[in-house]
C-alpha atoms as a PDB file:
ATOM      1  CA  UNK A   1     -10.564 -62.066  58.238  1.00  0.00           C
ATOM      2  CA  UNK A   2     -14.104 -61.050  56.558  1.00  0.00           C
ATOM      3  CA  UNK A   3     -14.728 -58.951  59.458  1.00  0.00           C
ATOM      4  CA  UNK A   4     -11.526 -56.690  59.211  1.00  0.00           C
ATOM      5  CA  UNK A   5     -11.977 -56.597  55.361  1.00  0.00           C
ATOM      6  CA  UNK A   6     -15.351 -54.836  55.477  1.00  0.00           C
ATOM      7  CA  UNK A   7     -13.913 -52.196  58.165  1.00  0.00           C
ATOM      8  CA  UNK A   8     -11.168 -51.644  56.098  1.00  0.00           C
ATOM      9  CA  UNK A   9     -13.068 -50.715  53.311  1.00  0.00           C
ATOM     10  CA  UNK A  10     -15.614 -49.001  55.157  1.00  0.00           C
ATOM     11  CA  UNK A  11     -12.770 -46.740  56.604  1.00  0.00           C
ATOM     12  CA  UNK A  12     -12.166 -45.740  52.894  1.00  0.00           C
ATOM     13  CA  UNK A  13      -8.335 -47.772  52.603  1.00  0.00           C
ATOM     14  CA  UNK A  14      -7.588 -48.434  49.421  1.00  0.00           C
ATOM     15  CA  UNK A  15      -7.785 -52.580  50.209  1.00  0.00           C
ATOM     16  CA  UNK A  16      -7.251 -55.082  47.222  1.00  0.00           C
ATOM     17  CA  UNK A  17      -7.930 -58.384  47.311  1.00  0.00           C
ATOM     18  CA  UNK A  18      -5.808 -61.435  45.783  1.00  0.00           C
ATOM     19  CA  UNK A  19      -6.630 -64.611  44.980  1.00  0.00           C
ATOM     20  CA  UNK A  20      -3.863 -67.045  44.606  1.00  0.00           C
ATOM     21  CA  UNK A  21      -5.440 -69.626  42.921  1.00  0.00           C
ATOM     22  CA  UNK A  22      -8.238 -70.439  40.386  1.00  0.00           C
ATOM     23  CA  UNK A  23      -9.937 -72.963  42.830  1.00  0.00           C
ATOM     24  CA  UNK A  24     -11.376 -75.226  39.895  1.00  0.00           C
ATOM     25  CA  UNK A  25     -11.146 -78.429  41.477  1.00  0.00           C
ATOM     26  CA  UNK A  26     -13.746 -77.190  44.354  1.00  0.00           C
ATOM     27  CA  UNK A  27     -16.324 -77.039  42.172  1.00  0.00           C
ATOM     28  CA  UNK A  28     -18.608 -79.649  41.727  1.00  0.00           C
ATOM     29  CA  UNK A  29     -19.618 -81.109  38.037  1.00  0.00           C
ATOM     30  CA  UNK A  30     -23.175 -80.576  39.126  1.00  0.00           C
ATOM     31  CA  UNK A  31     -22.615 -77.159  40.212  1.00  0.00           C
ATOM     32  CA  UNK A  32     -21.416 -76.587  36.286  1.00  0.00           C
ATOM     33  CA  UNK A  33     -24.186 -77.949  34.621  1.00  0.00           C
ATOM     34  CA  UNK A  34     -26.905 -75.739  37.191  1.00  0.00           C
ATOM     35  CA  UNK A  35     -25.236 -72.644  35.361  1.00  0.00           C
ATOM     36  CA  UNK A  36     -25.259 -74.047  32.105  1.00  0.00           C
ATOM     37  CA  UNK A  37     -29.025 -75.082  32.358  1.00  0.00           C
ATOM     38  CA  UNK A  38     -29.466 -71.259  34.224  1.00  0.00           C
ATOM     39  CA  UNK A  39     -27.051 -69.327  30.939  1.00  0.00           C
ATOM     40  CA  UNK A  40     -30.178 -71.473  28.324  1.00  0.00           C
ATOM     41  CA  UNK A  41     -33.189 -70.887  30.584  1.00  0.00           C
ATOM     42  CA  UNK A  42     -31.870 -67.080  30.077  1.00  0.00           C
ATOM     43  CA  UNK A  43     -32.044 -66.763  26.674  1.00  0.00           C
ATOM     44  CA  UNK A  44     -28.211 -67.848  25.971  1.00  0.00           C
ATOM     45  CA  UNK A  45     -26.477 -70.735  23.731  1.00  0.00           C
ATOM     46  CA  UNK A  46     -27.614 -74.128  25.061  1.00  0.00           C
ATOM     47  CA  UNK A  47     -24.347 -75.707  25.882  1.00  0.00           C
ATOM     48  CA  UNK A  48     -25.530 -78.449  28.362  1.00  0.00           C
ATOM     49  CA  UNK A  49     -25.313 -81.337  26.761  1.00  0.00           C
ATOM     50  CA  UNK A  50     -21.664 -80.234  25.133  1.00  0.00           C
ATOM     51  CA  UNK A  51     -20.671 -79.980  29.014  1.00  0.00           C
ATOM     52  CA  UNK A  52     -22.252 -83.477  29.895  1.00  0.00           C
ATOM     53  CA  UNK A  53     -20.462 -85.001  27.698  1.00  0.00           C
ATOM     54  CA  UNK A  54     -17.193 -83.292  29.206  1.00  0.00           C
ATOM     55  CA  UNK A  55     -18.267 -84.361  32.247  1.00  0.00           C
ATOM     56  CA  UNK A  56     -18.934 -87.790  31.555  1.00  0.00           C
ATOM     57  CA  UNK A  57     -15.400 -88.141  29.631  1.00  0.00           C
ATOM     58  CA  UNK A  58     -13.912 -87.654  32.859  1.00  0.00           C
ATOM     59  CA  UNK A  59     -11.498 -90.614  33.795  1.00  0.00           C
ATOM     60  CA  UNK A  60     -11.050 -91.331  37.733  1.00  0.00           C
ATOM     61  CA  UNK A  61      -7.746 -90.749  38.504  1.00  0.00           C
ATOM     62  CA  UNK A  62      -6.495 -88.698  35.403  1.00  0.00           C
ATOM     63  CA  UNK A  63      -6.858 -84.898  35.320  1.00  0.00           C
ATOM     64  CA  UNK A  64      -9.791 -82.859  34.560  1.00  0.00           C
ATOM     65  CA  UNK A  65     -10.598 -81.662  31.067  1.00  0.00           C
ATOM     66  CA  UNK A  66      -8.820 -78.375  30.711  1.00  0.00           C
ATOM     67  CA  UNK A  67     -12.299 -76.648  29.236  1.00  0.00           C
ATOM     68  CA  UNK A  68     -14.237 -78.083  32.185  1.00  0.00           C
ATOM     69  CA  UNK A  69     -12.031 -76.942  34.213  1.00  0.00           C
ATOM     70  CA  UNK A  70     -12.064 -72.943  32.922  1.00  0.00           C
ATOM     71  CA  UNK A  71     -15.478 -73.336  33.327  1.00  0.00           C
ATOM     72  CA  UNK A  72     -15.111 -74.487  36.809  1.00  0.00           C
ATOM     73  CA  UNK A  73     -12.567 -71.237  37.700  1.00  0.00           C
ATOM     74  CA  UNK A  74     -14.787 -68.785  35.610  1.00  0.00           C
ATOM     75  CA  UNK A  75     -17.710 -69.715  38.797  1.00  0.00           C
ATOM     76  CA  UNK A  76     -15.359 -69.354  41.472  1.00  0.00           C
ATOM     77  CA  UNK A  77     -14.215 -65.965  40.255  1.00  0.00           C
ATOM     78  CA  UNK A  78     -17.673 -64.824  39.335  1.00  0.00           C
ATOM     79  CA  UNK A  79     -18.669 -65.352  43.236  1.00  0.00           C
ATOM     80  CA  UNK A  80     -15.476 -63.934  44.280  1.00  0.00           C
ATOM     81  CA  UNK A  81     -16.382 -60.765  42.358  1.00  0.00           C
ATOM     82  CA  UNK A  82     -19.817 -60.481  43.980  1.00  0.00           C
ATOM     83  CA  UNK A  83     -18.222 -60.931  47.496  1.00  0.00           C
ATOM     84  CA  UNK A  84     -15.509 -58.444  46.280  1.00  0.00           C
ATOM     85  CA  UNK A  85     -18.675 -56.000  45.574  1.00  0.00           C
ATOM     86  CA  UNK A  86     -21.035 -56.925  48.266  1.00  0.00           C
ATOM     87  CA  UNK A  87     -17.961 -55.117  50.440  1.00  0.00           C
ATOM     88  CA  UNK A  88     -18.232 -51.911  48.116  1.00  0.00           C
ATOM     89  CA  UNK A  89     -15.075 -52.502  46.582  1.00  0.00           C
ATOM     90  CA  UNK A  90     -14.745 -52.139  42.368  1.00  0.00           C
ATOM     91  CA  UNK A  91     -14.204 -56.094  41.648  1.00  0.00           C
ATOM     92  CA  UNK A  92     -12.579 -54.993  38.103  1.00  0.00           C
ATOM     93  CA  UNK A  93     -10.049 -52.887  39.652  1.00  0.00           C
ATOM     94  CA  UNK A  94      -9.448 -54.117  43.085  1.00  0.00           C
ATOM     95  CA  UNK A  95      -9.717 -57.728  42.359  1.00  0.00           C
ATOM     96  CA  UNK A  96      -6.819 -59.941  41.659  1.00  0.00           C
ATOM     97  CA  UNK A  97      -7.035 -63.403  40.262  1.00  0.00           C
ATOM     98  CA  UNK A  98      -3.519 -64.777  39.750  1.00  0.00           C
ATOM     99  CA  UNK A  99      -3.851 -68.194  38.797  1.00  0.00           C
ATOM    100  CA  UNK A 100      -0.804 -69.122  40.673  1.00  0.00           C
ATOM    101  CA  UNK A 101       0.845 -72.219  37.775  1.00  0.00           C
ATOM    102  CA  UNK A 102       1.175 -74.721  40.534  1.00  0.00           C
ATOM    103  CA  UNK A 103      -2.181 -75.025  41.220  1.00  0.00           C
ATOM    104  CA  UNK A 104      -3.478 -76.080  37.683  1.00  0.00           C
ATOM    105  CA  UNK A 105      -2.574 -79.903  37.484  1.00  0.00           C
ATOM    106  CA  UNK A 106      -6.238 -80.302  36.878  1.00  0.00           C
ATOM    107  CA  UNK A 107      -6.841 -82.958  40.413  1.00  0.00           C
ATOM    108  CA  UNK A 108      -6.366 -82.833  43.531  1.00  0.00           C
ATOM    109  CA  UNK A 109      -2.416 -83.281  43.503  1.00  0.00           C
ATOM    110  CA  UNK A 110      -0.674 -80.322  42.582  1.00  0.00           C
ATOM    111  CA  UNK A 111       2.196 -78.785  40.546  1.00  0.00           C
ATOM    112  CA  UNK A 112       5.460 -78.083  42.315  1.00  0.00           C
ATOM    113  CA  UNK A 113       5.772 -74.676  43.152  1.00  0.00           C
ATOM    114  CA  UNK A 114       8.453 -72.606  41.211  1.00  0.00           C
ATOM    115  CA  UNK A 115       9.884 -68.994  40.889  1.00  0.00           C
ATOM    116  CA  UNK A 116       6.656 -68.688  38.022  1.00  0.00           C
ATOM    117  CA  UNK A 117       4.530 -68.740  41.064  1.00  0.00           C
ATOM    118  CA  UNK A 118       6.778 -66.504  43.099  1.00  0.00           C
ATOM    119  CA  UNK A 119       7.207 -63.778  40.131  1.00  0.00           C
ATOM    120  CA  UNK A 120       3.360 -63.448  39.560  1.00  0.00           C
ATOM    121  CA  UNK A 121       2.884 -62.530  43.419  1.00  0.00           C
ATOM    122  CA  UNK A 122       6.166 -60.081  43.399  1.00  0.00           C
ATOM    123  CA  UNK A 123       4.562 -58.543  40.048  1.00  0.00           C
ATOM    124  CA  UNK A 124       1.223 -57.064  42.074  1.00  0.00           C
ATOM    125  CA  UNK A 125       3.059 -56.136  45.345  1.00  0.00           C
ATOM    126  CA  UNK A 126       5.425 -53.954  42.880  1.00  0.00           C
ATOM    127  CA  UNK A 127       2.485 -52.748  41.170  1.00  0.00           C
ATOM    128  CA  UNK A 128       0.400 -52.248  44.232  1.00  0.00           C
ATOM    129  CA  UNK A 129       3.576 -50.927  46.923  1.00  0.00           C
ATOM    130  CA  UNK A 130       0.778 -51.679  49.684  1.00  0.00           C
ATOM    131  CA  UNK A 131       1.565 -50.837  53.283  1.00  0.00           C
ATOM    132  CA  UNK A 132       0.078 -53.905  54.574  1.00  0.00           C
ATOM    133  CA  UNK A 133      -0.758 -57.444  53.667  1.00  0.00           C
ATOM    134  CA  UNK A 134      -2.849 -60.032  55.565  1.00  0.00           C
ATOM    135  CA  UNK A 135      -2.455 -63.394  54.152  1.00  0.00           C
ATOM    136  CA  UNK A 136      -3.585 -66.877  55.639  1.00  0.00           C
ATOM    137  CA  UNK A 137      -1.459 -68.830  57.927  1.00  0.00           C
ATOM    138  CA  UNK A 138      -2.746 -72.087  57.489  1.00  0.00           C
ATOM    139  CA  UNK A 139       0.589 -74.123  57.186  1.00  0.00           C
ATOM    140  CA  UNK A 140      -1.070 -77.236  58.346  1.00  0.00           C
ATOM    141  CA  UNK A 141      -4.708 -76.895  56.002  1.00  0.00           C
ATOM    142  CA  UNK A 142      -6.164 -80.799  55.412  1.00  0.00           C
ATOM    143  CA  UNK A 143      -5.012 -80.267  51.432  1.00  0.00           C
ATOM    144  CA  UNK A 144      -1.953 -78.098  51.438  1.00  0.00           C
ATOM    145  CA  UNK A 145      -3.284 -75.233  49.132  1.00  0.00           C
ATOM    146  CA  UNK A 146      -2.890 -72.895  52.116  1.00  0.00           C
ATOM    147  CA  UNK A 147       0.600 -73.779  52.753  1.00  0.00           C
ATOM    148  CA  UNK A 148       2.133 -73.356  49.293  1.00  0.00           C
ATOM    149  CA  UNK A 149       0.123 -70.490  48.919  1.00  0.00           C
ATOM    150  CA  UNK A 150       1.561 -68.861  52.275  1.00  0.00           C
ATOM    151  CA  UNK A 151       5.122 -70.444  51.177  1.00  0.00           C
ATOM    152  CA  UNK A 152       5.200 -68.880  47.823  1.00  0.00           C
ATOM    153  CA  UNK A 153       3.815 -65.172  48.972  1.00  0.00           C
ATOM    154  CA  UNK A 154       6.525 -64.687  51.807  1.00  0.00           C
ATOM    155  CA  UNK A 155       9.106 -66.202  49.094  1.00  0.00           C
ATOM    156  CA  UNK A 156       8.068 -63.157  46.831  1.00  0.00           C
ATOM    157  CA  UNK A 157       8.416 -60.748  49.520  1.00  0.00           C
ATOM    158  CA  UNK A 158      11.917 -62.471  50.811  1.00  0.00           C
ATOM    159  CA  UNK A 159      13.326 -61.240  46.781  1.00  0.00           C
ATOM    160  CA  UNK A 160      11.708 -58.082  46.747  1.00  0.00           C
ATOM    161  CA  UNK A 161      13.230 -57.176  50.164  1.00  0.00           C
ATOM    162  CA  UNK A 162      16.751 -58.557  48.795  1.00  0.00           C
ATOM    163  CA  UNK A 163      16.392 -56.837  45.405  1.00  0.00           C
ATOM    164  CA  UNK A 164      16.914 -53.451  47.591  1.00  0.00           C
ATOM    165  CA  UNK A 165      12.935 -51.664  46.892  1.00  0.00           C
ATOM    166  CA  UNK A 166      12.803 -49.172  49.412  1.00  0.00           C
ATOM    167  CA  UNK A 167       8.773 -49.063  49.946  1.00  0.00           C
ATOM    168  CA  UNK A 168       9.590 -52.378  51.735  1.00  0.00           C
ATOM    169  CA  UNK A 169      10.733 -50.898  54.596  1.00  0.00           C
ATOM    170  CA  UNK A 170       7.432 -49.848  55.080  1.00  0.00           C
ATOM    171  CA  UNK A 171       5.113 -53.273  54.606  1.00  0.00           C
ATOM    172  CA  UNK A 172       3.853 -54.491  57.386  1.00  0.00           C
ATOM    173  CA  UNK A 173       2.312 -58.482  57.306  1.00  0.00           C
ATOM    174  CA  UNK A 174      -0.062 -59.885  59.272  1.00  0.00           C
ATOM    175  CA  UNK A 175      -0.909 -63.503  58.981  1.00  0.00           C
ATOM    176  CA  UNK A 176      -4.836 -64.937  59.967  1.00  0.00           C
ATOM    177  CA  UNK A 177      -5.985 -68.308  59.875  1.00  0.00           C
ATOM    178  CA  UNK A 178      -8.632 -69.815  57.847  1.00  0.00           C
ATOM    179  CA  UNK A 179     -10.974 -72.578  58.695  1.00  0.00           C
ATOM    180  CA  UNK A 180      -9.236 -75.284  60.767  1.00  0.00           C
ATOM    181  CA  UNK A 181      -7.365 -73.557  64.002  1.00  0.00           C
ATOM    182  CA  UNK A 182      -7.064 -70.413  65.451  1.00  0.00           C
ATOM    183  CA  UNK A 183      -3.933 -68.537  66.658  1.00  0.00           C
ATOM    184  CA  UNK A 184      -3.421 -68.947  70.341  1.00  0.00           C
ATOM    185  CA  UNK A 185      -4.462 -65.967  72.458  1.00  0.00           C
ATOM    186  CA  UNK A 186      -0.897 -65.755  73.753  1.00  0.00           C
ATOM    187  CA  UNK A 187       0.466 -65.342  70.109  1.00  0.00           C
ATOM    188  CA  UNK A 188      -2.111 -62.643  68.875  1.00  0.00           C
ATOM    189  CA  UNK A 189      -0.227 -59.237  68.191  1.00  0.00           C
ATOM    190  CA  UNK A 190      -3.768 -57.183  66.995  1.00  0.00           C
ATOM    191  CA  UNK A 191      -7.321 -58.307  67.932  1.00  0.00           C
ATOM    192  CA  UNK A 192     -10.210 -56.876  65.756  1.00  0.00           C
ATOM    193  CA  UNK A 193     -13.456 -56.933  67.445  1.00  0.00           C
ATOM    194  CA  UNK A 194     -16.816 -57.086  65.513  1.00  0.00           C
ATOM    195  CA  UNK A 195     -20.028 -55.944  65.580  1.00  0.00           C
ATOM    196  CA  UNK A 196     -23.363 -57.837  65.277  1.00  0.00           C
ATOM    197  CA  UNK A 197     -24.020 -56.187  61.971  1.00  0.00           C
ATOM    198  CA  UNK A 198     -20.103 -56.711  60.813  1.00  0.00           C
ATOM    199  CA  UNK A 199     -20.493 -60.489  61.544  1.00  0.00           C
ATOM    200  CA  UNK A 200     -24.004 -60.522  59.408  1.00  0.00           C
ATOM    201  CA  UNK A 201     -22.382 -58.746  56.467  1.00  0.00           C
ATOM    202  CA  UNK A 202     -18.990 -61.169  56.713  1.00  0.00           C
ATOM    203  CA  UNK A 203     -21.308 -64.424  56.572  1.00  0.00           C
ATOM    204  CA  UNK A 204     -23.377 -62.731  53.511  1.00  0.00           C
ATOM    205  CA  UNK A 205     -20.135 -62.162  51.465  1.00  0.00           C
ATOM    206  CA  UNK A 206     -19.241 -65.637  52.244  1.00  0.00           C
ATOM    207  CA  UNK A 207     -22.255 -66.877  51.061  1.00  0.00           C
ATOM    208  CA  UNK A 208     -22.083 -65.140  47.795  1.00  0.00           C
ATOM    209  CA  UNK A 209     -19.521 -68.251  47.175  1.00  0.00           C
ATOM    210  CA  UNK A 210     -22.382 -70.839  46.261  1.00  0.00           C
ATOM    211  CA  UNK A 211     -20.525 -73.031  44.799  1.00  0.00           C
ATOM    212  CA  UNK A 212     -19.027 -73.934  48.622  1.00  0.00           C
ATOM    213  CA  UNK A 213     -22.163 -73.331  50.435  1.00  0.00           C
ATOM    214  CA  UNK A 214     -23.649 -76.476  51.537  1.00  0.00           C
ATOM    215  CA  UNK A 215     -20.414 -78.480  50.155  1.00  0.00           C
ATOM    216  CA  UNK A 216     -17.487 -79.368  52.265  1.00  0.00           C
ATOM    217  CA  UNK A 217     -14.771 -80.419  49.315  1.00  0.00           C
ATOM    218  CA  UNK A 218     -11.582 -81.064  52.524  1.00  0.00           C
ATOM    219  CA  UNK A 219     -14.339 -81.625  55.327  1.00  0.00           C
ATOM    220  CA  UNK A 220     -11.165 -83.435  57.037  1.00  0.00           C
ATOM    221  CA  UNK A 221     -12.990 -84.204  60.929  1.00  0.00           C
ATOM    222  CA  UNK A 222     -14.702 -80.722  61.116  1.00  0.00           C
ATOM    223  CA  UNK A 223     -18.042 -81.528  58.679  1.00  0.00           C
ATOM    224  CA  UNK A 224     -19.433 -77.988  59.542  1.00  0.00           C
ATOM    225  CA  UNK A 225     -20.165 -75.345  56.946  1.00  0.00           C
ATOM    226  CA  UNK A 226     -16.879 -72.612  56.376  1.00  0.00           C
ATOM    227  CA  UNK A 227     -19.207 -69.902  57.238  1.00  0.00           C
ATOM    228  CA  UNK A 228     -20.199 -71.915  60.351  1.00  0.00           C
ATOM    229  CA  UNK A 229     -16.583 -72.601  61.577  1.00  0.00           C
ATOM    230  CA  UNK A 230     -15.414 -69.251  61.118  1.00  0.00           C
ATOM    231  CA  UNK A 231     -18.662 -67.382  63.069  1.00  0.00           C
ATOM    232  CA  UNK A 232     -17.878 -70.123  66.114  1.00  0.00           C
ATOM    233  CA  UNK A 233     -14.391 -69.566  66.053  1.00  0.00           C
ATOM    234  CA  UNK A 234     -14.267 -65.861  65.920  1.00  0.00           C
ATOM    235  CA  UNK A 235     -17.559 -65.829  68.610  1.00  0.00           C
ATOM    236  CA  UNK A 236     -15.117 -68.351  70.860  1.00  0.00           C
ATOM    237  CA  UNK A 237     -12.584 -66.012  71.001  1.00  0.00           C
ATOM    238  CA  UNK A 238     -14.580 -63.154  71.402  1.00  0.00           C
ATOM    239  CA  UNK A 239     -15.834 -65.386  74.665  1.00  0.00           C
ATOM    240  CA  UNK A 240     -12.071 -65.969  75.408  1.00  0.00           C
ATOM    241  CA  UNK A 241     -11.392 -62.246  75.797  1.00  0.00           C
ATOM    242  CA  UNK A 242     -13.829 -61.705  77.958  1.00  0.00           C
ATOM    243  CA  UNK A 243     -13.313 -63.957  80.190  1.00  0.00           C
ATOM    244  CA  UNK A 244      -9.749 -62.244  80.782  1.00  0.00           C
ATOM    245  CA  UNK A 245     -11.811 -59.404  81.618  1.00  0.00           C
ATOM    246  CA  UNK A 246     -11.735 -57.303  78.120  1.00  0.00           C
ATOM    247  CA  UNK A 247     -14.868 -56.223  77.070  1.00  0.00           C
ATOM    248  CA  UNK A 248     -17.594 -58.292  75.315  1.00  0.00           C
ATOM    249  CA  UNK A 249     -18.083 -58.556  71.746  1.00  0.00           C
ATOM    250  CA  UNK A 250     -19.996 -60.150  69.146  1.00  0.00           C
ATOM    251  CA  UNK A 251     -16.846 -61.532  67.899  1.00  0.00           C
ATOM    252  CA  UNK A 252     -13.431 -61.137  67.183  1.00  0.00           C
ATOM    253  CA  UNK A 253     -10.562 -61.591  64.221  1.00  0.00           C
ATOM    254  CA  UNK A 254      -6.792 -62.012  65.787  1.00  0.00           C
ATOM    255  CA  UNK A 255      -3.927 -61.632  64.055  1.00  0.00           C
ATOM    256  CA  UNK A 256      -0.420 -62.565  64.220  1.00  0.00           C
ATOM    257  CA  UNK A 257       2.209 -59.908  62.859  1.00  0.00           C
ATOM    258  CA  UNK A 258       5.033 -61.379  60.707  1.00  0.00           C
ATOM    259  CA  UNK A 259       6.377 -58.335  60.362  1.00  0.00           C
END
């Protein structure tokens, strides 16, 4: 949903952005010790060799080192910050990075979710009161990050309905889809068509994520770039709409409206 992010924003909402998770097991050991060699090469504390050897005490099969691993969220929220910015948002203030509990089992299988997960998410929607929320509904994503993710969000919202907070009456939810499928056309409440110049800025905040750029972690039978199955998939559907005789767009973001 890049493309409705940036128009948001550009629109002058006040849009914040949470991530769920820290996303440390995506990133690559070698991706680690590039920004250690880059942190000497400008001036700063060589810690490269303290790093390889954290990297090379790694045991296949056991979890991650729990310092490699900060190191390894600290990256992905660094890029998530400069997509955060290249949208013209303030990534201090309108950034979230909750570090959802489940998620930190340092490999690849995760924590069970419980109400710690669930009471982080209802702690910014009370702080926030927003009138809507877009969250992925990837129930079926090749790892399952999505689905616990999506599980543990609508959980949140289920209590703070039940707990009786009146500003709930007025939150709408849409849900989107990420990388692997796309809502059928016959499903889609709102359609969000983009421009040639929306699409260009969507892929360049994705690519301010380097440490996923040329690196499919959960390729599962789709081997193509993110940024290259979302621009086909939103550009299909843009094609799909116009062959039902709507007019023709670059592409287009559909949504499905929980709520």
């Amino acid at each position: 949903m890049g493309g409705t992010f940036i128009r948001l924003v550009s629109q002058g909402h006040n849009v914040h952005v949470a991530y769920e998770t820290s996303g440390n097991v995506a990133v690559h050991d070698d991706v680690v010790l590039q920004h250690m060699d880059c942190a000497f090469q400008l001036g700063f504390a060589d810690k490269f060799d303290a790093v390889q050897k954290l990297v090379d005490s790694k045991v296949p099969g056991e979890p991650e080192p729990r310092e490699l691993l900060e190191m390894k969220g600290a990256i992905r929220r660094s890029e998530a910050r400069g997509a955060v910015r290249s949208f013209g948002l303030n990534d201090n203030t309108n950034a979230h990075f909750l570090n959802l509990p489940f998620y930190e089992s340092g490999g690849i299988k995760k924590n069970p979710r419980t109400q710690a997960d669930v009471d982080i998410i209802k702690q910014l929607v009370k702080d926030l009161k927003p009138h809507m929320i877009f969250m992925a509904g990837d129930l079926a994503d090749p790892h399952g990050t999505h689905r616990v993710c999506t599980e543990a969000a609508m959980e949140a919202l289920d209590q703070l309905r039940e707990e009786g907070n009146p500003w709930m009456e007025d939150l709408h939810v849409w849900l989107y889809r990420g990388a692997w499928m796309e809502w059928e056309l016959g499903r889609v409440d709102m359609a969000v068509p983009l421009s040639p110049d929306e699409v260009v800025k969507k892929r360049h905040a994705i690519f301010r994520h380097l440490s996923q750029k040329d690196i499919v972690p959960f390729p599962g039978e789709d081997p193509r770039e993110f940024w290259q199955r979302a621009e086909e998939r939103t550009s299909n559907t843009a094609r799909l709409y116009d062959q039902l005789g709507m007019a023709e767009y670059q592409a287009i973001e559909v949504f499905l409206k929980l709520y």
